[in-house]
N, C-alpha and C. Protein backbone atom coordinates (compact mmCIF):
# COMPACT_ATOMS: atom_id res chain seq x y z
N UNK A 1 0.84 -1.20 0.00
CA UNK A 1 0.00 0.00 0.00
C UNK A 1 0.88 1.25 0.00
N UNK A 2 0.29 2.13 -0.73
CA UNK A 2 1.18 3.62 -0.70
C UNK A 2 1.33 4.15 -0.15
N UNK A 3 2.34 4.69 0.50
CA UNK A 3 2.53 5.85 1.60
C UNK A 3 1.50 7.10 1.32
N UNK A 4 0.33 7.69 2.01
CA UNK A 4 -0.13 8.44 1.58
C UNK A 4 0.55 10.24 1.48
N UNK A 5 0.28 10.78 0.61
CA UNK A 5 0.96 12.11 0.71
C UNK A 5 -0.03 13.38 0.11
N UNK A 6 0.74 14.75 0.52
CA UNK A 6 -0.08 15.71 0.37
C UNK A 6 -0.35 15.64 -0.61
N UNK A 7 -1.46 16.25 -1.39
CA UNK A 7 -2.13 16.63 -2.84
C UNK A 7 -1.56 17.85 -3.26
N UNK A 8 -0.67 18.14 -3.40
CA UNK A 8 0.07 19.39 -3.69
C UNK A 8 0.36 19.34 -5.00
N UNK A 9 0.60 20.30 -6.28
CA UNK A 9 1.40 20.01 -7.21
C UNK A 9 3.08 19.90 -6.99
N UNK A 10 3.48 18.93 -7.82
CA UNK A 10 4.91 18.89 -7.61
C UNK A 10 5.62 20.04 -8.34
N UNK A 11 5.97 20.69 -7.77
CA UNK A 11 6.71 21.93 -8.48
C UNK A 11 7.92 22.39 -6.79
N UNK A 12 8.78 23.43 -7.67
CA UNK A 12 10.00 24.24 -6.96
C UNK A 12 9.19 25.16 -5.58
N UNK A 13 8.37 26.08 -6.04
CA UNK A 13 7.81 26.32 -5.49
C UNK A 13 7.01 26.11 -3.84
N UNK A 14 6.23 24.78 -4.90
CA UNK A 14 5.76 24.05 -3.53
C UNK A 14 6.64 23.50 -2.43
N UNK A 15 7.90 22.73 -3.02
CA UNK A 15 8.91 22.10 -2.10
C UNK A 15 9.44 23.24 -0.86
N UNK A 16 9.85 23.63 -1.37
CA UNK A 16 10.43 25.27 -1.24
C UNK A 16 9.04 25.66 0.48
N UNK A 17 7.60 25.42 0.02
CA UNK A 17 7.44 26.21 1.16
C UNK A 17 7.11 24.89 1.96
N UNK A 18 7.05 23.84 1.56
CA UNK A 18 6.58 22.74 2.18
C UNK A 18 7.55 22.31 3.26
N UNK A 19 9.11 22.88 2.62
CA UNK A 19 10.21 22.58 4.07
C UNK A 19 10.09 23.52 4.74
N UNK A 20 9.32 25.12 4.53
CA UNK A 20 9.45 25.92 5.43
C UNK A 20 8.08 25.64 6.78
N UNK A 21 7.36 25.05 5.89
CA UNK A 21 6.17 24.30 7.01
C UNK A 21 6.93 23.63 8.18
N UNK A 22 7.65 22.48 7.20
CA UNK A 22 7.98 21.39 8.18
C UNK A 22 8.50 21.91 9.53
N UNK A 23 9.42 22.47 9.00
CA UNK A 23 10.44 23.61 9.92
C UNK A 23 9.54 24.21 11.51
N UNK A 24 8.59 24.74 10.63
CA UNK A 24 7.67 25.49 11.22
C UNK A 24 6.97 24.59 12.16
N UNK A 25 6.55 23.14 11.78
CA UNK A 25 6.36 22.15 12.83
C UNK A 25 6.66 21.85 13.16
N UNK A 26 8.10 21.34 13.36
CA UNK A 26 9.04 20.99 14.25
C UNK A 26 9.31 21.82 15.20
N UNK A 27 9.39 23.30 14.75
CA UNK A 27 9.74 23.98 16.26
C UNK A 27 8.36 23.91 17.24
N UNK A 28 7.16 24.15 16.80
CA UNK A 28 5.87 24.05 17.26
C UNK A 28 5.88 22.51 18.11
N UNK A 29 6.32 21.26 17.04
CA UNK A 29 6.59 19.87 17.95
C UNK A 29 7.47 19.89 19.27
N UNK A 30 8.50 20.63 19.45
CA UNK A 30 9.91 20.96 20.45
C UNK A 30 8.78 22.16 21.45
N UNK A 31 8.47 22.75 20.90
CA UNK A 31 7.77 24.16 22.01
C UNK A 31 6.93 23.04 23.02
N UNK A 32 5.63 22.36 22.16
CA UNK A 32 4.77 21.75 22.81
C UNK A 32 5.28 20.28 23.33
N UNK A 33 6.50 19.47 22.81
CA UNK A 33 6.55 18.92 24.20
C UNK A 33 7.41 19.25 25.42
N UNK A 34 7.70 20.60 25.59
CA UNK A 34 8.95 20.98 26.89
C UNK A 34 7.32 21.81 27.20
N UNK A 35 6.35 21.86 26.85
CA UNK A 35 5.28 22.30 27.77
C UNK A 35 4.42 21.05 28.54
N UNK A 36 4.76 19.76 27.58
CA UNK A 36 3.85 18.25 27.72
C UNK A 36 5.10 18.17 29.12
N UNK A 37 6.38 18.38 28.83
CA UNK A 37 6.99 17.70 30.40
C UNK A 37 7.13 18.97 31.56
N UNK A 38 6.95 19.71 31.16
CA UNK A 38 6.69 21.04 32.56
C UNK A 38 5.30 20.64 33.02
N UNK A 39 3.97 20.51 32.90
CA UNK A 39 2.80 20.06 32.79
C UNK A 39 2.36 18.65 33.45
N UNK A 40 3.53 17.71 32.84
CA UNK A 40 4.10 16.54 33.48
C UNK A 40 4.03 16.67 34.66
N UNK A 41 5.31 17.43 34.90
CA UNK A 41 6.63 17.84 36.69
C UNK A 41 5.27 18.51 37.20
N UNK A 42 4.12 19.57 36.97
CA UNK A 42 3.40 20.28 37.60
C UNK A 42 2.08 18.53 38.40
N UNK A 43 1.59 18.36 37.32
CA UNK A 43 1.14 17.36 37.88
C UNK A 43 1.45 16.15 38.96
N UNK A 44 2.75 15.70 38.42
CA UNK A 44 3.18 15.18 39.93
C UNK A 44 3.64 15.92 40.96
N UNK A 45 3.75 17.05 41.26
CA UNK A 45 4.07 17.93 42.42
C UNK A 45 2.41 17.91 42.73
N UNK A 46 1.47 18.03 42.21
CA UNK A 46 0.28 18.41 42.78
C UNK A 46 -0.59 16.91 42.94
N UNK A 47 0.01 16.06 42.19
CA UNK A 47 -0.73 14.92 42.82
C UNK A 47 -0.04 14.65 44.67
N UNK A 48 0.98 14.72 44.93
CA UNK A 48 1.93 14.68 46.39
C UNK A 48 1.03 15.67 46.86
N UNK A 49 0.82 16.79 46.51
CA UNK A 49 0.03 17.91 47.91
C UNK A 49 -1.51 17.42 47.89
N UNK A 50 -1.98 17.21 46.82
CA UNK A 50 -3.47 16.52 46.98
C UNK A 50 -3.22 15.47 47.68
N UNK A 51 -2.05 14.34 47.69
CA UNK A 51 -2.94 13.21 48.78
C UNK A 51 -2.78 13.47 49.72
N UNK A 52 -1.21 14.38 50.19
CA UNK A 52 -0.96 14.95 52.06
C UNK A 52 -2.51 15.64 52.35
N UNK A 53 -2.85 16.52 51.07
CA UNK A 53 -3.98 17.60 51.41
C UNK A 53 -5.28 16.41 51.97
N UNK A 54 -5.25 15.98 51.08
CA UNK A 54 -6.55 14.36 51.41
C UNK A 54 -6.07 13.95 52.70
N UNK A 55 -5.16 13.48 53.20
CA UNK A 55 -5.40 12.73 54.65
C UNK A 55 -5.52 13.64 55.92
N UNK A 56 -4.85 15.04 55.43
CA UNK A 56 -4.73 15.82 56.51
C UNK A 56 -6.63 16.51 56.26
N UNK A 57 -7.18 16.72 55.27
CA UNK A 57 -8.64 17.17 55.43
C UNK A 57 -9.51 15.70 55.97
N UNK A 58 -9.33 14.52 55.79
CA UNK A 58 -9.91 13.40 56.16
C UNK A 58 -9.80 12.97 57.94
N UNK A 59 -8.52 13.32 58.20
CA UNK A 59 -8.17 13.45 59.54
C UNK A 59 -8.95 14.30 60.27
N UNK A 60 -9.23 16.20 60.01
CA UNK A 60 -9.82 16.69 60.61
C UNK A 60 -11.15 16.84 60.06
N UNK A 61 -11.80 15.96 59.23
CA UNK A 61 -13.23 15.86 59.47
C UNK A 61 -13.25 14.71 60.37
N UNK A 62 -12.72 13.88 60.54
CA UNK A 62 -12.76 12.65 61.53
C UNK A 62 -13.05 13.30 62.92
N UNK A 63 -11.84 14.57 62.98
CA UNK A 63 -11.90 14.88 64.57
C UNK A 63 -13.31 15.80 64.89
N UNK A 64 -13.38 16.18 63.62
CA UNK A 64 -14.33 17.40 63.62
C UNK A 64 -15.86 16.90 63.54
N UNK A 65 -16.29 15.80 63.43
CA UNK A 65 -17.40 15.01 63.43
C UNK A 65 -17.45 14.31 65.10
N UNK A 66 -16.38 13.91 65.06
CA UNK A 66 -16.07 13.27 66.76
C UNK A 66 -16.82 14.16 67.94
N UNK A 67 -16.08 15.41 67.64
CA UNK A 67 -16.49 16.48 68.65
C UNK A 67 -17.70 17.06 68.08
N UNK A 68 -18.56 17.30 66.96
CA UNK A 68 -19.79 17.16 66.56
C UNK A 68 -21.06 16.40 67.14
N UNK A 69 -20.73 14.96 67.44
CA UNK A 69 -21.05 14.37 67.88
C UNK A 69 -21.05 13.80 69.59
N UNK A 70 -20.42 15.12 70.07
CA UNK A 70 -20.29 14.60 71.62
C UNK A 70 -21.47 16.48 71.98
N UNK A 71 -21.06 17.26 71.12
CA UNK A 71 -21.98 17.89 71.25
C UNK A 71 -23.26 18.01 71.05
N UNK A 72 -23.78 17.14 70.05
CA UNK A 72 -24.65 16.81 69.73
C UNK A 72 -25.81 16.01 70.57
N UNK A 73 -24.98 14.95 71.21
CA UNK A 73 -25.20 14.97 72.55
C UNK A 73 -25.55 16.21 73.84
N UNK A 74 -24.45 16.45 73.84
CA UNK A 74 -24.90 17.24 75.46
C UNK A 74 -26.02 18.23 75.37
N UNK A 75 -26.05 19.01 73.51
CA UNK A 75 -27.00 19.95 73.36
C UNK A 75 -28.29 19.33 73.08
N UNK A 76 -28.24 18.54 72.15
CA UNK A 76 -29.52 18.07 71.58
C UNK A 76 -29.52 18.54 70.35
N UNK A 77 -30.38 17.84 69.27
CA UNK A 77 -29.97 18.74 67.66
C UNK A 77 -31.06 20.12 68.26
N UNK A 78 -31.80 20.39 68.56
CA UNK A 78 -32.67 21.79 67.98
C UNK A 78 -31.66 22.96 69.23
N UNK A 79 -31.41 22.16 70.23
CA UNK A 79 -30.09 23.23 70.65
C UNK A 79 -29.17 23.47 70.22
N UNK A 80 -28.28 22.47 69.42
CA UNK A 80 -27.38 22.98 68.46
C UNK A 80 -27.63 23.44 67.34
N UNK A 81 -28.70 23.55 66.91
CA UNK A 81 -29.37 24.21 66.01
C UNK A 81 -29.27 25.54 66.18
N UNK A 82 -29.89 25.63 67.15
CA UNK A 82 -30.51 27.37 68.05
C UNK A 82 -29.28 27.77 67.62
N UNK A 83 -27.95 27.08 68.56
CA UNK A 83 -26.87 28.07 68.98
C UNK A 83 -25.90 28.23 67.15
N UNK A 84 -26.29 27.18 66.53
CA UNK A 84 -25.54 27.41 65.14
C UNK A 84 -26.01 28.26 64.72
N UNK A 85 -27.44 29.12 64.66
CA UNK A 85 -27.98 30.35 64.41
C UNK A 85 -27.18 31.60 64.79
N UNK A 86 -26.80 31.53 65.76
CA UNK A 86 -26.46 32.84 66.20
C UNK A 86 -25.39 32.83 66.56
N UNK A 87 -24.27 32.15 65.66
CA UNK A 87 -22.88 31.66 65.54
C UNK A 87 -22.57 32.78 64.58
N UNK A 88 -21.49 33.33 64.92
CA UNK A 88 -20.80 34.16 63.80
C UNK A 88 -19.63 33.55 62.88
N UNK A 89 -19.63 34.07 61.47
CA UNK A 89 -19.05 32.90 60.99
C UNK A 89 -17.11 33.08 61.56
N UNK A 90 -16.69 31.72 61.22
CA UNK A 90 -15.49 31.55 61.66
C UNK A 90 -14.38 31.36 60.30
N UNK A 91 -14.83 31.74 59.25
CA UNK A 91 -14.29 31.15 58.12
C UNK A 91 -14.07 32.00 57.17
N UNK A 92 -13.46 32.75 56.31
CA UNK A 92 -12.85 33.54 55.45
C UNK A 92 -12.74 33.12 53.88
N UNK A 93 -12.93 33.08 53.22
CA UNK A 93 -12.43 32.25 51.94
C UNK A 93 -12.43 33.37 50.49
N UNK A 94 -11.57 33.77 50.11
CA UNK A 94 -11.87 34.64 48.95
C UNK A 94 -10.94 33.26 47.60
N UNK A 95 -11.65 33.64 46.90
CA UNK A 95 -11.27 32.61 45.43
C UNK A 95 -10.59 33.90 44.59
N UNK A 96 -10.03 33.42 43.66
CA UNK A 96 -9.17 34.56 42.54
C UNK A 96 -8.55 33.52 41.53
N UNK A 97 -8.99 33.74 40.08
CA UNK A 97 -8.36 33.13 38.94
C UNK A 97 -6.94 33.11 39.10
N UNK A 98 -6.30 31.95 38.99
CA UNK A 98 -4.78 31.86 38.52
C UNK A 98 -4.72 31.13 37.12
N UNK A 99 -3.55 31.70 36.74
CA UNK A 99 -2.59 30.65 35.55
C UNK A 99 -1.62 29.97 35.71
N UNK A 100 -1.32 28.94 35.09
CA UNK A 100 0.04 28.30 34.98
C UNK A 100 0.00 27.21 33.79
N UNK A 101 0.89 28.00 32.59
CA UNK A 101 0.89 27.32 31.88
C UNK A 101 -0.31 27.13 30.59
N UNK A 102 -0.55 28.35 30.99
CA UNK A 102 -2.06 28.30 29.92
C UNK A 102 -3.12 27.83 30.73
N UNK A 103 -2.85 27.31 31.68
CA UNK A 103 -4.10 26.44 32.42
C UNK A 103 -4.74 27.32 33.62
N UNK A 104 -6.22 27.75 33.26
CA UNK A 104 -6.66 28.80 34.73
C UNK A 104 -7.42 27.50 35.26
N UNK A 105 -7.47 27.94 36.95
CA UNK A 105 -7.77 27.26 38.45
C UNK A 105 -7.98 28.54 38.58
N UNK A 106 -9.26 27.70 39.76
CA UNK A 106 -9.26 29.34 40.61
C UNK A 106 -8.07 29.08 42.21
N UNK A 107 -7.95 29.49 42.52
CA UNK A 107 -6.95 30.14 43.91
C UNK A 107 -7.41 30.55 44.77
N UNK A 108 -7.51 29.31 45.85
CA UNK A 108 -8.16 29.50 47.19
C UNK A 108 -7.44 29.77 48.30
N UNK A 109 -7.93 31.36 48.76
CA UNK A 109 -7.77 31.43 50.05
C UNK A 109 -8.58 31.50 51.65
N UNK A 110 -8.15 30.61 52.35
CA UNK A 110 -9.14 30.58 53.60
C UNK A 110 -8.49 30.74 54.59
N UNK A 111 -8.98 31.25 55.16
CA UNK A 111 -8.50 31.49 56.69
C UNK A 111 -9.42 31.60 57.99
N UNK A 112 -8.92 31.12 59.01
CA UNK A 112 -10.34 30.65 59.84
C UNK A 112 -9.73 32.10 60.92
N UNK A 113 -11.22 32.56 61.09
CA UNK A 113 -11.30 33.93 62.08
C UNK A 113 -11.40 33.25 63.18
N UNK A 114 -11.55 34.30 64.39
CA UNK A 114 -11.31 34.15 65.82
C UNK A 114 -12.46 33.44 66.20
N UNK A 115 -12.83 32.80 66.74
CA UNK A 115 -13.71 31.63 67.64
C UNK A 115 -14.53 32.76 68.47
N UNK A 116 -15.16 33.34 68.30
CA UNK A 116 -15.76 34.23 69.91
C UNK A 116 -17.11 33.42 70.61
N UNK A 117 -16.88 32.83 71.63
CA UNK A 117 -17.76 32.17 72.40
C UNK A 117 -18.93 32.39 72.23
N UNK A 118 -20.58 31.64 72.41
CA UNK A 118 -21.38 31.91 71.76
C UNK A 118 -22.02 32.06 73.35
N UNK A 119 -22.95 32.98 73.74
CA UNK A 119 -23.48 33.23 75.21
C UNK A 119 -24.85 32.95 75.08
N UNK A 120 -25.44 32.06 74.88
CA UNK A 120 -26.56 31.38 74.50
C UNK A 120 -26.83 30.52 76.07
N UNK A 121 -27.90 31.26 76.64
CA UNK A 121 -28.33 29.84 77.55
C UNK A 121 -28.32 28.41 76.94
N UNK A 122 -27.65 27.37 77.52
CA UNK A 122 -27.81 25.82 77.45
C UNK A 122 -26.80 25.54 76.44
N UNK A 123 -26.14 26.78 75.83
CA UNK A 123 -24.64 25.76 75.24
C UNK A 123 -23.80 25.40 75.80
N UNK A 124 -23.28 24.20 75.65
CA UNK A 124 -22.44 23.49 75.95
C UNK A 124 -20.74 23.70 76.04
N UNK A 125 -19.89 23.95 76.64
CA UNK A 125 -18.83 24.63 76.16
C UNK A 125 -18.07 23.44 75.09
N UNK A 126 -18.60 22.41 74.27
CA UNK A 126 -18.12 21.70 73.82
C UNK A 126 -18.55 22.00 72.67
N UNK A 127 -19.32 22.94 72.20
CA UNK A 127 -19.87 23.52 71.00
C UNK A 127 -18.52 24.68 70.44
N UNK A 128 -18.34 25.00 71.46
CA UNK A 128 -16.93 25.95 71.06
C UNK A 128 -16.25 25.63 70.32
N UNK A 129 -15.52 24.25 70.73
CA UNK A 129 -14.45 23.12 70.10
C UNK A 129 -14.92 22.85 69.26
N UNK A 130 -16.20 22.35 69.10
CA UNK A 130 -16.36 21.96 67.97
C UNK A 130 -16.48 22.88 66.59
N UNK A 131 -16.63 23.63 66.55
CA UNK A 131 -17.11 24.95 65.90
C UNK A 131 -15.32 24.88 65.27
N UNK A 132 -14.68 25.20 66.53
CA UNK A 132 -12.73 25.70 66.21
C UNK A 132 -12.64 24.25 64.87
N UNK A 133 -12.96 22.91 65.28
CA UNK A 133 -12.44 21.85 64.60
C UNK A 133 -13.50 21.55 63.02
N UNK A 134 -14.30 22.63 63.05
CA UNK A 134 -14.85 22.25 61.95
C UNK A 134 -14.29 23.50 61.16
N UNK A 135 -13.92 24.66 61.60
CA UNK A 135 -13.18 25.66 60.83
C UNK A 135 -12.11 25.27 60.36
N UNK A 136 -11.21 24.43 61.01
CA UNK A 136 -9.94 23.66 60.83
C UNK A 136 -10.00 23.15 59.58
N UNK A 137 -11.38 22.02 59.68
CA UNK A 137 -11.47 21.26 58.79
C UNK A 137 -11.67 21.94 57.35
N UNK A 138 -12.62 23.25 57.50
CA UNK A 138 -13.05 23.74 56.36
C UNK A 138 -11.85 24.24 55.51
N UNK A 139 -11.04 24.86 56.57
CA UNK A 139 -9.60 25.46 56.02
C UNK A 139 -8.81 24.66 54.80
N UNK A 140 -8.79 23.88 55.74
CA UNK A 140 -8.29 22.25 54.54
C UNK A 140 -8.93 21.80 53.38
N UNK A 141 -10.22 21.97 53.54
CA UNK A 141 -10.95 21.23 52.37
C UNK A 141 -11.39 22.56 51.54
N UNK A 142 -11.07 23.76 51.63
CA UNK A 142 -10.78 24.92 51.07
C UNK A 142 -9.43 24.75 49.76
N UNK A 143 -8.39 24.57 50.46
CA UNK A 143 -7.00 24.50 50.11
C UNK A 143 -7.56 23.20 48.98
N UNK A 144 -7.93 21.76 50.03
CA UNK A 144 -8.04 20.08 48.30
C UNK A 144 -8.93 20.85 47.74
N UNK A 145 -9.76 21.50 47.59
CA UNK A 145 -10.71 21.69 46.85
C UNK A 145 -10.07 22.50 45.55
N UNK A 146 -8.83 23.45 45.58
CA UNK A 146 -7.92 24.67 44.78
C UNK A 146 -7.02 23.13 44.07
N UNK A 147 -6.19 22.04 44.92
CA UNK A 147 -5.56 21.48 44.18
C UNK A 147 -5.94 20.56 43.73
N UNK A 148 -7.35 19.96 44.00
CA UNK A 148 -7.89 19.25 42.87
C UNK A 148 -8.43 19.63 41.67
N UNK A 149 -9.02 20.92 42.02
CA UNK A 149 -9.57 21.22 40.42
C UNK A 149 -8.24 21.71 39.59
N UNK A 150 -7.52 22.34 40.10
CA UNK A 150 -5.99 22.83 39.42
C UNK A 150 -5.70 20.81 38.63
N UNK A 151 -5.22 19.90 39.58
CA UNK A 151 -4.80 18.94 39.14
C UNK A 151 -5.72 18.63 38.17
N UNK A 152 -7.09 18.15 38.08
CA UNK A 152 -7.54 17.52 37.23
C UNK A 152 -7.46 18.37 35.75
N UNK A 153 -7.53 19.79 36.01
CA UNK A 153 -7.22 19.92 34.52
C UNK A 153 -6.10 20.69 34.22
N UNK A 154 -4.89 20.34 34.64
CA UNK A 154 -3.79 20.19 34.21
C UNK A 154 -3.14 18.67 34.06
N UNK A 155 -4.32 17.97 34.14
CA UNK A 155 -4.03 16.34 33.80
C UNK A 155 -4.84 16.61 32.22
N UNK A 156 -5.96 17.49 32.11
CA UNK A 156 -6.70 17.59 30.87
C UNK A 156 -5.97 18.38 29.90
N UNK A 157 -5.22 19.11 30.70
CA UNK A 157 -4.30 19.77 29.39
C UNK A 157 -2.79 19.26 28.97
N UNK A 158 -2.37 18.43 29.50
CA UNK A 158 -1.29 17.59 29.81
C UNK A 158 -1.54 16.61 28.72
N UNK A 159 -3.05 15.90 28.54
CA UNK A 159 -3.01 15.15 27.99
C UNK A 159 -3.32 15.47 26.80
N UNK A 160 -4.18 16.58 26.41
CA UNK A 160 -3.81 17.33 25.42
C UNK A 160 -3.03 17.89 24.60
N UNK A 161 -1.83 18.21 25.45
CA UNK A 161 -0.88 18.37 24.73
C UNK A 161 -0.08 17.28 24.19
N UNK A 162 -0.13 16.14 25.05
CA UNK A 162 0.59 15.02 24.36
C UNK A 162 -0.21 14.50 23.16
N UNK A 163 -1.52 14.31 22.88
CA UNK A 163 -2.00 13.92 21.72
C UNK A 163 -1.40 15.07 20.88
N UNK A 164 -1.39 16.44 20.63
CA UNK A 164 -0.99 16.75 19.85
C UNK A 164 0.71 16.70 19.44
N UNK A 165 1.46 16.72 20.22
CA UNK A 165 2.48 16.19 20.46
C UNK A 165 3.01 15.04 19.36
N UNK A 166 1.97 13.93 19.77
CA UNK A 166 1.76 12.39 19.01
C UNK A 166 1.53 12.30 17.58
N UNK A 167 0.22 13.56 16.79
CA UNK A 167 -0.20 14.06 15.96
C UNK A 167 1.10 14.60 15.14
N UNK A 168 1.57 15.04 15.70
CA UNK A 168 2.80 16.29 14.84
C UNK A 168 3.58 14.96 14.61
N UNK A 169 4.23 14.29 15.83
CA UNK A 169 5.50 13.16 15.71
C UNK A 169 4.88 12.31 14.89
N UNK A 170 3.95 11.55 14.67
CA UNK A 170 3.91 10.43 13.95
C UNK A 170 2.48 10.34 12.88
N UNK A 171 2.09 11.21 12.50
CA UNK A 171 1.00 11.90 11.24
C UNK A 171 1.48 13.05 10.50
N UNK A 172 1.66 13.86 11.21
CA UNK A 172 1.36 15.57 10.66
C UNK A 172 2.64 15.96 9.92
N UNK A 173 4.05 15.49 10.45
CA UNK A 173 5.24 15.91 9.60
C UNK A 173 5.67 14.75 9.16
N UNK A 174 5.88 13.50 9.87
CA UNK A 174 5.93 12.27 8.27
C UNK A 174 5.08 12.53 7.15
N UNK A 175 4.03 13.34 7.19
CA UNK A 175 3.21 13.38 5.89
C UNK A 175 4.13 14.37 4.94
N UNK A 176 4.30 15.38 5.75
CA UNK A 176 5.18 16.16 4.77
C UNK A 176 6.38 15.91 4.85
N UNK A 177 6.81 15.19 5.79
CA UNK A 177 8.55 14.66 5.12
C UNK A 177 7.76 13.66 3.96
N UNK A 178 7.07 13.16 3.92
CA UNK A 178 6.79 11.95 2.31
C UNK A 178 6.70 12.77 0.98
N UNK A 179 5.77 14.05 1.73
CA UNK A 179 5.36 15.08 0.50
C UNK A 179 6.29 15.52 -0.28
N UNK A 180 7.66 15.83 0.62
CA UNK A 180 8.59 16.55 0.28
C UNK A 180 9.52 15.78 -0.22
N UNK A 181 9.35 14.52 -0.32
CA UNK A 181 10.66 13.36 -0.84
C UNK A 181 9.79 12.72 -2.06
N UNK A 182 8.68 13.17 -2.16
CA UNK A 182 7.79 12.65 -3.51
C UNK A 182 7.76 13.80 -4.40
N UNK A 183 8.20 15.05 -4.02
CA UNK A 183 8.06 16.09 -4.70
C UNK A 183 9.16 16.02 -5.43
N UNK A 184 10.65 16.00 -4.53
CA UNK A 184 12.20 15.71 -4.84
C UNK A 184 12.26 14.63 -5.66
N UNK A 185 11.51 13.62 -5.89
CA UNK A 185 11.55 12.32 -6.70
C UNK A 185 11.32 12.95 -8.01
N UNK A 186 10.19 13.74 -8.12
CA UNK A 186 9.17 13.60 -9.14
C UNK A 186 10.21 14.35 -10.26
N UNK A 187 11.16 15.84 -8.97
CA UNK A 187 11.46 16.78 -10.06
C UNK A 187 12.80 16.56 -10.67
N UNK A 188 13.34 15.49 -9.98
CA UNK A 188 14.67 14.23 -10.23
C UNK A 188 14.27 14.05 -11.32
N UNK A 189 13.29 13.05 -11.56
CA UNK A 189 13.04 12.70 -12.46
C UNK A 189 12.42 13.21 -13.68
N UNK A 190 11.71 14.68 -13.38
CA UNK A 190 11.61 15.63 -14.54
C UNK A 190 13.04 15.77 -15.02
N UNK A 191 13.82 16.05 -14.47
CA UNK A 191 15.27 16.90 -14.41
C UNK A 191 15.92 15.74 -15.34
N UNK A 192 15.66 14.71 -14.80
CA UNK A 192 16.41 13.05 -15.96
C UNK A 192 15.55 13.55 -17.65
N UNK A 193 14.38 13.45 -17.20
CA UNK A 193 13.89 13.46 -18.79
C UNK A 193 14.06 14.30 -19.39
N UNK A 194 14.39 15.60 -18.90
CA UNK A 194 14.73 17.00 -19.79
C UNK A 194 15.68 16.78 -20.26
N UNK A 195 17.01 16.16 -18.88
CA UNK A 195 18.32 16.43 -19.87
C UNK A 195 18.41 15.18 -21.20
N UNK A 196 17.66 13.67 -20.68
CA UNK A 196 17.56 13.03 -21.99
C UNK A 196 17.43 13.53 -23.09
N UNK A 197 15.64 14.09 -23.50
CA UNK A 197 15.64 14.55 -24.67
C UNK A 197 16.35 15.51 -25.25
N UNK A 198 17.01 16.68 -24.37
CA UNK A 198 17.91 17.62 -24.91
C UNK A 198 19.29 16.64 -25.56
N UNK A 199 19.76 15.39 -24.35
CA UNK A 199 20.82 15.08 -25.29
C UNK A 199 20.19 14.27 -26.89
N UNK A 200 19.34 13.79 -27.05
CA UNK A 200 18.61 12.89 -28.30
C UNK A 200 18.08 14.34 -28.96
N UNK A 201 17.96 15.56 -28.69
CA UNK A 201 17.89 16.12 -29.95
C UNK A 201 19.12 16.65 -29.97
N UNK A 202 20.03 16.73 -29.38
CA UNK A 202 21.74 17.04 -29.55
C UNK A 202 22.25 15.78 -31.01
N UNK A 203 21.65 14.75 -30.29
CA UNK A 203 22.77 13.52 -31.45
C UNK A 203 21.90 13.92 -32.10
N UNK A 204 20.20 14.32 -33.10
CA UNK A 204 19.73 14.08 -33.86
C UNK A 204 19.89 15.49 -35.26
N UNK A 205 20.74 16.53 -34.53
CA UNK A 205 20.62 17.87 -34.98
C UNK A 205 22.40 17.40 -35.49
N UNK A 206 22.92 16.36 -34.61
CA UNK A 206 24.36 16.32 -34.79
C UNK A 206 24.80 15.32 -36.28
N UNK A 207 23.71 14.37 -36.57
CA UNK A 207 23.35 13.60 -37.61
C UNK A 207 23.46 14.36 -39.23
């Protein structure tokens, strides 16, 4: 079966811009994969802080449910209810677009405010704690929440770039390295038949 190749006419011309393409894809092939392995290195640095980030947010919902649940107790739910009403919040969080790499995440910041005791007849002072350990927790699952969505799509553009990457290396410029060695054939071989007949009307004028 034939190597398939561009539909181009074979002419000087065409060759001529068809290596300035190639050229032109090759540096485009070299740009996009030193972005496929920076993209790479970014992803495994952020898969390591997502799983520390995962056990350390899994840990303090553990603790933070624990002490949830001992309050939950001593208050009762419609008392911890009451007093979650008139709880001021403890939690901060502003978001802001980042880049890296072509790739926007948004950029989470949280920060847990001061705890101020809640003076509610019948709370429990174990509502306090708990309140501190669920801010804790939120803090954290603030932060996995920035490096998971960052990771997953810098895994989507990662892999993106390697298909195209793949595209250029083994479709897109073998086609025109074929184009360009079928073009060089063709005008070889124009170049043979010209100088033939020039020499056969040389011997026939020489007759």
């Amino acid at each position: 079966m034939a190597q398939q190749v561009l539909k181009v006419p074979p002419t000087k011309n065409t060759l001529l811009s068809l290596k300035k393409q190639v050229k032109f894809l090759e540096e485009g092939h070299d740009l996009l994969e030193r972005k496929r392995e920076l993209l790479t290195r970014l992803v495994y640095e952020r898969i390591g802080e997502y799983r520390s980030l995962r056990e350390a947010a899994e840990r303090g919902l553990e603790e933070a449910y624990r002490c949830l649940s001992i309050t939950q107790l001593r208050m009762g739910s419609r008392g911890l209810h009451q007093a979650a009403l008139g709880a001021e919040p403890a939690l901060r969080v502003d978001i802001l677009p980042r880049r890296a790499l072509g790739v926007e995440y948004p950029a989470v910041t949280s920060e847990r405010l001061p705890i101020k005791p809640v003076g509610l007849l019948g709370t429990d002072s174990s509502f306090d704690n708990t309140r501190v350990h669920l801010a804790d927790a939120a803090v954290l699952l603030a932060r996995l929440g920035e490096v998971e969505i960052a990771l997953h799509r810098l895994m989507e553009e990662q892999r993106k770039a390697q298909k195209r990457v793949n595209a250029l290396k083994y479709n897109i410029i073998p086609l025109y390295r074929r184009t360009i060695h079928y073009i060089q054939s063709a005008l070889e071989e124009e170049e043979r038949n010209t100088l033939f007949q020039v020499k056969v009307l040389r011997e026939r004028s020489a007759v």
